[in-house]
Structure formats: structure tokens, C-alpha cells
N, C-alpha and C. Protein backbone atom coordinates (compact mmCIF):
# COMPACT_ATOMS: atom_id res chain seq x y z
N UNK A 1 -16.69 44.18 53.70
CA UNK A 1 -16.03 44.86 52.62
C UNK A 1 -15.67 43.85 51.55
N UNK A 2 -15.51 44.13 50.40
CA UNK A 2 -15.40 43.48 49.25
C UNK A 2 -14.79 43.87 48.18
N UNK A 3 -13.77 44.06 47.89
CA UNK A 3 -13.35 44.72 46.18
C UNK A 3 -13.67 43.42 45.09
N UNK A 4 -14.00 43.76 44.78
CA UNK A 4 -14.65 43.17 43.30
C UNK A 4 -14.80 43.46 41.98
N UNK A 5 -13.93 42.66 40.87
CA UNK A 5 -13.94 42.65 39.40
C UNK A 5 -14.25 41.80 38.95
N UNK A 6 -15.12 42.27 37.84
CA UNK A 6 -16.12 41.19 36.80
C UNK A 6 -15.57 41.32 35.14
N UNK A 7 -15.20 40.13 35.16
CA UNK A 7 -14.89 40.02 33.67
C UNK A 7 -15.72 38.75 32.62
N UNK A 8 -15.84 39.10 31.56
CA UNK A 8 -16.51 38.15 31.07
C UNK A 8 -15.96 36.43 30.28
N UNK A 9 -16.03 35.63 30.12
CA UNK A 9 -15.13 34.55 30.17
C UNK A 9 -14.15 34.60 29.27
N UNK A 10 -14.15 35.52 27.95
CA UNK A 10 -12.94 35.86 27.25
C UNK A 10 -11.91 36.68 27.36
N UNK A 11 -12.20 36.58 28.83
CA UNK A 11 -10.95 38.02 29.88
C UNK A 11 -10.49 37.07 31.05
N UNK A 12 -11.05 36.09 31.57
CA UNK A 12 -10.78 35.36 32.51
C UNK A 12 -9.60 35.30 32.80
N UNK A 13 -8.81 34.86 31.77
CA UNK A 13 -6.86 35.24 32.41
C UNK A 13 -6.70 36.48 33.11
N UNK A 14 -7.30 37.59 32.95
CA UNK A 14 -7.14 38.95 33.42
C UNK A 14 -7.43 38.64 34.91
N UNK A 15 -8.86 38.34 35.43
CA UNK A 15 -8.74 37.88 36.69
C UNK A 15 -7.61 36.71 37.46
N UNK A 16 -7.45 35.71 36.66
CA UNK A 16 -6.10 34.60 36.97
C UNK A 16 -5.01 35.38 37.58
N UNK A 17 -4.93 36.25 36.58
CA UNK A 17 -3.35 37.40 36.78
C UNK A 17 -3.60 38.06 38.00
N UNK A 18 -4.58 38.83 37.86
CA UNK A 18 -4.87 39.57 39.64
C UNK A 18 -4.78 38.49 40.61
N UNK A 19 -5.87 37.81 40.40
CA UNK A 19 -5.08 36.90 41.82
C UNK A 19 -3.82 36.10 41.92
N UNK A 20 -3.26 35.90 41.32
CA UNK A 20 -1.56 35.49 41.21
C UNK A 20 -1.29 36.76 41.94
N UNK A 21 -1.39 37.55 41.15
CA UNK A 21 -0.08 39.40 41.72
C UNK A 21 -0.60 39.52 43.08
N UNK A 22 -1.90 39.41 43.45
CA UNK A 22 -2.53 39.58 44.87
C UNK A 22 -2.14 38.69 45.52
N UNK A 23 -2.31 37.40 45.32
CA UNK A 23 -2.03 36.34 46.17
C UNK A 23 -2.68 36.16 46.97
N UNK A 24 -4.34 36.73 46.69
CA UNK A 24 -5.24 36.41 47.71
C UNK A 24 -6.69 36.33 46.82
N UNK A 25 -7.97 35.83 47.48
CA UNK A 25 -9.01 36.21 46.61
C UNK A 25 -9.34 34.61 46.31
N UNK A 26 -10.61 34.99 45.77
CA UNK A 26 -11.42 33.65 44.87
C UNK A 26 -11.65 34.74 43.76
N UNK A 27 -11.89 33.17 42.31
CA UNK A 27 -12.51 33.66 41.32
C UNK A 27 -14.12 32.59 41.52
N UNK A 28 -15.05 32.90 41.29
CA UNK A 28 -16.41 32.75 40.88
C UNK A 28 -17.18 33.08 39.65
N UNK A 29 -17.78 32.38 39.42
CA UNK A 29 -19.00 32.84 37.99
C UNK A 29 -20.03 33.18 38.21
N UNK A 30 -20.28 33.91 38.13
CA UNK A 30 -22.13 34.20 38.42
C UNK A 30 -22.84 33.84 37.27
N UNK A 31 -23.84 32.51 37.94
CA UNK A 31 -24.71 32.19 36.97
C UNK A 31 -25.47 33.14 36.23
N UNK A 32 -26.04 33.90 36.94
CA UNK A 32 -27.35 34.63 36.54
C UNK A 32 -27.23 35.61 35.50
N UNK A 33 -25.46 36.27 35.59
CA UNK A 33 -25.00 37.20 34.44
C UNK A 33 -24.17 36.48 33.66
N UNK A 34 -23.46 35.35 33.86
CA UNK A 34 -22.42 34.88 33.12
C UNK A 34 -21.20 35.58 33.23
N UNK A 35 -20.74 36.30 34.33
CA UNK A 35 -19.57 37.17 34.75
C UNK A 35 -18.49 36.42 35.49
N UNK A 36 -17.32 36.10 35.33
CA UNK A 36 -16.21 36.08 36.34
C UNK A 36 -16.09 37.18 37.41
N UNK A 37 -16.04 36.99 38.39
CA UNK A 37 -16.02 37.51 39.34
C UNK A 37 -14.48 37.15 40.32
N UNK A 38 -13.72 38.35 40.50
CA UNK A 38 -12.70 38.24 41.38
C UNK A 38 -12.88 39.04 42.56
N UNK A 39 -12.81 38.53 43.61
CA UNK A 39 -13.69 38.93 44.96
C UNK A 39 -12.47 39.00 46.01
N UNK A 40 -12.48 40.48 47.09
CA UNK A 40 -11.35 39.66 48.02
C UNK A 40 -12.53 40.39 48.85
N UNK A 41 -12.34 39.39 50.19
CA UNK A 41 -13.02 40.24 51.31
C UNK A 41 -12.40 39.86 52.65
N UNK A 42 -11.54 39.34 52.51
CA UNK A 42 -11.12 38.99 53.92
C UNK A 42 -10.29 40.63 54.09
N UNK A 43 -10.60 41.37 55.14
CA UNK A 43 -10.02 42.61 55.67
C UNK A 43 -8.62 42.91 55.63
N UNK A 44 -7.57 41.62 56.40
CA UNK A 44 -6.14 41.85 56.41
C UNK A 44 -5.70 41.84 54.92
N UNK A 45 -6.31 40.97 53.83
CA UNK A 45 -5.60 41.27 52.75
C UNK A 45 -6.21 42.02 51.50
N UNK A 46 -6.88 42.90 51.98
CA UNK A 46 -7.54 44.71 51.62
C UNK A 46 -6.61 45.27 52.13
N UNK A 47 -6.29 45.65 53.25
CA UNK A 47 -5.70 46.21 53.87
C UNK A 47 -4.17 46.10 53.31
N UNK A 48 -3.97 44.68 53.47
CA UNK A 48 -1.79 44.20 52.93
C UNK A 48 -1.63 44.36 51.83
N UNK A 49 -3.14 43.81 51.11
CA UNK A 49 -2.32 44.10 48.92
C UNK A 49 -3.07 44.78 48.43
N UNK A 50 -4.36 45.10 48.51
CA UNK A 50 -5.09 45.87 47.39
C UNK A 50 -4.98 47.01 48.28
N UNK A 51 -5.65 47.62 48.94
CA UNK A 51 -5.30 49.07 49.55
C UNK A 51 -3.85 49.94 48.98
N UNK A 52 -2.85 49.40 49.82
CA UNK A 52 -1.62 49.47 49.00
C UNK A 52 -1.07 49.83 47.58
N UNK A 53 -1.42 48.38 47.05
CA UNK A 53 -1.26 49.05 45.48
C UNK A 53 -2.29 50.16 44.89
N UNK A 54 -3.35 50.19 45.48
CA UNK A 54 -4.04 51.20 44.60
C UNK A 54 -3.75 52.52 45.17
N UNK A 55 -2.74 52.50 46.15
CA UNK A 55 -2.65 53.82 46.79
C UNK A 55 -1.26 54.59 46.23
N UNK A 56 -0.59 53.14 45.81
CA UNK A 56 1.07 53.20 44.74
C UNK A 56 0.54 53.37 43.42
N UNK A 57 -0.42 53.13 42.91
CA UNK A 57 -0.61 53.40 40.98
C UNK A 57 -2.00 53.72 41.77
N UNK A 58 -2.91 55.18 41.82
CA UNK A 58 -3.82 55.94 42.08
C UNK A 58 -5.04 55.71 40.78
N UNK A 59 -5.96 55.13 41.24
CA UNK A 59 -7.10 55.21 39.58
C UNK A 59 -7.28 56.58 39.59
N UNK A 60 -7.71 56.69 38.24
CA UNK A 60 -7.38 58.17 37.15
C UNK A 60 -9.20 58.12 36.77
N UNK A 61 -9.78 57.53 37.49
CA UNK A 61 -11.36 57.83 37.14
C UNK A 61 -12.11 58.17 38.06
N UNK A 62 -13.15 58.19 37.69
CA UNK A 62 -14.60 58.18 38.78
C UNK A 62 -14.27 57.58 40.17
N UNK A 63 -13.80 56.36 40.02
CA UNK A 63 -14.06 55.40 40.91
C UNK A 63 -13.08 55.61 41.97
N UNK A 64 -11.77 56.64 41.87
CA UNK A 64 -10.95 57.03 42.90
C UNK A 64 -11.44 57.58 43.94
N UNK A 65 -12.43 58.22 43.91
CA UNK A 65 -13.39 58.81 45.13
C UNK A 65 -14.40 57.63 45.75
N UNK A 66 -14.79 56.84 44.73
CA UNK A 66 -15.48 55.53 46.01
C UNK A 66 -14.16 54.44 46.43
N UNK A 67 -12.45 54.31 45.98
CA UNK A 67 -11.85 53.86 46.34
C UNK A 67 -11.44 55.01 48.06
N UNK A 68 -11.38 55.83 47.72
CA UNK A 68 -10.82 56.57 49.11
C UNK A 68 -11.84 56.30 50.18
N UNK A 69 -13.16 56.80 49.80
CA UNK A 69 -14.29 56.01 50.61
C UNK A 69 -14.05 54.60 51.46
N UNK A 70 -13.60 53.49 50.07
CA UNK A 70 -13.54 52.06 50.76
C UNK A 70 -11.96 52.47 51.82
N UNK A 71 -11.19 53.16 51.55
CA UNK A 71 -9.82 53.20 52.04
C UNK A 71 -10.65 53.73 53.88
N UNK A 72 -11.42 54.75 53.68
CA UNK A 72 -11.77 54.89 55.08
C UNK A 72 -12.66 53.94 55.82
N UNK A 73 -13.58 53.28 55.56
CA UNK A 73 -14.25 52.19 55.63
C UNK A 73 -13.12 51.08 56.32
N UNK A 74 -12.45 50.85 55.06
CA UNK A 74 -11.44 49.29 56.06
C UNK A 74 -10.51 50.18 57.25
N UNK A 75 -10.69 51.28 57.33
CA UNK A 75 -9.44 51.67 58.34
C UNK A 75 -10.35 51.58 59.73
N UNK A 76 -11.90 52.02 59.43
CA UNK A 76 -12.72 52.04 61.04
C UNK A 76 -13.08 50.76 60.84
N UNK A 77 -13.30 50.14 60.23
CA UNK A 77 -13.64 48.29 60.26
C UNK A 77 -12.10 47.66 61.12
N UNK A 78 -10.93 47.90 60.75
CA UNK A 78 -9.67 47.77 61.38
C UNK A 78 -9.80 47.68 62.84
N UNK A 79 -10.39 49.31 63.26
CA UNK A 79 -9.97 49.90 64.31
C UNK A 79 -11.58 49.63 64.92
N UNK A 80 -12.25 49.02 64.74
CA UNK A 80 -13.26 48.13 65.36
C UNK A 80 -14.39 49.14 65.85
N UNK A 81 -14.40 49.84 64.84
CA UNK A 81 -15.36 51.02 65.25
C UNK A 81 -16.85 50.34 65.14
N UNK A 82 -16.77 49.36 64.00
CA UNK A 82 -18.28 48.49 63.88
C UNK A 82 -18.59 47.95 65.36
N UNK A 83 -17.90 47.94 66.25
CA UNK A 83 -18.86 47.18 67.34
C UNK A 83 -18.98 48.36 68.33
N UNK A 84 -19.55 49.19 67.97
CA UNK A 84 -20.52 50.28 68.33
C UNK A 84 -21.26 50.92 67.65
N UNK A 85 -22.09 51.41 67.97
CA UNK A 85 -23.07 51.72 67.09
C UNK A 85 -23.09 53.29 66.63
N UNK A 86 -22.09 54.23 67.20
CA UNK A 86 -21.96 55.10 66.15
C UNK A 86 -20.83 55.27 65.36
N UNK A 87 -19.94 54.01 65.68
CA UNK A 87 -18.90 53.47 65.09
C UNK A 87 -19.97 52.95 63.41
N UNK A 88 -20.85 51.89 64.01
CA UNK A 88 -21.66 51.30 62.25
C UNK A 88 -22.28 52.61 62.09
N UNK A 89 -22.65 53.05 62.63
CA UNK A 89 -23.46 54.33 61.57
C UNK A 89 -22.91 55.42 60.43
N UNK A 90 -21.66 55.35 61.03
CA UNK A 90 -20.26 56.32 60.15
C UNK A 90 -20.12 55.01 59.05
N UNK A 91 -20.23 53.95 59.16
CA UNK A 91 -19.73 53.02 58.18
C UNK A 91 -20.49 52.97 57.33
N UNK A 92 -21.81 53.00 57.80
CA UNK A 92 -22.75 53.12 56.68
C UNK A 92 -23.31 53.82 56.10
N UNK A 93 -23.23 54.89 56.38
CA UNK A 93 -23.48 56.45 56.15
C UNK A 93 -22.02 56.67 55.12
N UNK A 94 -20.63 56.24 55.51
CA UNK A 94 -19.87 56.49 53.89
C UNK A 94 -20.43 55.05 52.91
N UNK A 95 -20.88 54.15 52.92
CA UNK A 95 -21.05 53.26 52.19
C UNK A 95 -21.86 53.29 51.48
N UNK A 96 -22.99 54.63 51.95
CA UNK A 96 -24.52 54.73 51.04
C UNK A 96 -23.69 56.23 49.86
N UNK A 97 -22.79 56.62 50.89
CA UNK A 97 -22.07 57.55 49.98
C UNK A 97 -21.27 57.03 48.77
N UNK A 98 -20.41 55.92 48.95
CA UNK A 98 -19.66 55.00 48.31
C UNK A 98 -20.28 54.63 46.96
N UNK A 99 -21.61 54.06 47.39
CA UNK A 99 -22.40 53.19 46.28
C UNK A 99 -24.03 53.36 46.41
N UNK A 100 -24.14 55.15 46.01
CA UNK A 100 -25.66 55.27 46.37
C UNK A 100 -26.71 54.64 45.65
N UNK A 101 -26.30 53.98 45.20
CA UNK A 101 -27.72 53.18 44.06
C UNK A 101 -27.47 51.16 44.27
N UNK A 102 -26.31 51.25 45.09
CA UNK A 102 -26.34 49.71 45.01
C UNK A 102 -27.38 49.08 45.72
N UNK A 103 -27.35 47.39 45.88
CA UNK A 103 -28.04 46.69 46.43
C UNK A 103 -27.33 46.61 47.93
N UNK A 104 -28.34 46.48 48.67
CA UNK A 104 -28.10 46.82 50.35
C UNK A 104 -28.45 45.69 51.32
N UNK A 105 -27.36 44.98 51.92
CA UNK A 105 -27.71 43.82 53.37
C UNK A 105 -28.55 45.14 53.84
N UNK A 106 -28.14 45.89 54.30
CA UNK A 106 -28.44 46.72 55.54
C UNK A 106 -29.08 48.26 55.23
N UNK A 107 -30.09 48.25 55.77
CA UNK A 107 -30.68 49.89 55.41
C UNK A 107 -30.14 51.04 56.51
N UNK A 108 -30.47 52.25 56.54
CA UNK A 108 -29.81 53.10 57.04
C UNK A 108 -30.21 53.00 58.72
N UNK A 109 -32.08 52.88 58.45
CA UNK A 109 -32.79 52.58 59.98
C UNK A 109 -32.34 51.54 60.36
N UNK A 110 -31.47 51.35 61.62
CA UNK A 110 -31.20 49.98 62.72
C UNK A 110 -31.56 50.84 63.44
């Protein structure tokens, strides 16, 4: 799992600030687009600060329905449903739901 914001280098304080308020996370650049990138993926702190706050101030767009998605995702990743296999299949089956056009580690056939 991963929450991830991309800003471009004349926003870069904007990412600085999130990770200060988070208190967790790397920032990165991606060469290839020239994007700042603020990345968290370690699970416990999805779960302790970003989950949380976005569940206390609710996004007002599109993206609140692939946030509830990720909200069920880290809860069976939690509860260790990935180390079975119809535990990963529910995970990935909401994740193709989540982000049906993204780029994919993993296809649906294992």
C-alpha cells in the first residue's frame, strides 16, 4: 500500500508541510517526470496518521471512493488476510477496483 502525492518543484513546501503534520513518509523526485513525490507506505503509519485524518476532514471528490477502497485494503492487509490466498484475491480484486487503469506488480491470474 502506498498513499502518494506529486507536486511539482514550485509546490515542494506543500509536500515538506505534509510530512512535518504526518510525521512520517519520504519525499523523492522522479526523474523521468520531474515530480516531487510524497510517499508513505509503511502500514502502521496509514493506518495511525493518514487513514485517520482523512476519515476526520472526508475528501469531497472522486477520489473518496478509491480512499474507502484503500481504507478496506489496509484493514485486511492489518488483519493478515494477504497470507492466504483468498485473503490476496479480495485484495486485489478491490485494488483493480481502486485503480482500474493503473500500472500493476501483480495481475489478477496467480
Amino acid at each position: 500500500m502506498c498513499f502518494e502525492i506529486g507536486q511539482h518543484s514550485d509546490s515542494l513546501f506543500t509536500l515538506e508541510a505534509l510530512k512535518a503534520f504526518f510525521g512520517c513518509g519520504n519525499i523523492h523526485l522522479n526523474s523521468r517526470d520531474g515530480v516531487y513525490h510524497y510517499t508513505v507506505k509503511n502500514l502502521s503509519n496509514l493506518s495511525d496518521s493518514i487513514i485517520p485524518h482523512f476519515l476526520k476532514y472526508p475528501l469531497k471528490t472522486v477520489k473518496a471512493n478509491s480512499f474507502a477502497i484503500f481504507c478496506q485494503i489496509c484493514t485486511k492487509l492489518h488483519n493478515g488476510d494477504h497470507f492466504n490466498y483468498k485473503g490476496l484475491k479480495d485484495i486485489l480484486e478491490l485494488g483493480y477496483i481502486m485503480n482500474p487503469s493503473g500500472t500493476r506488480k501483480y495481475t489478477k491470474e496467480f
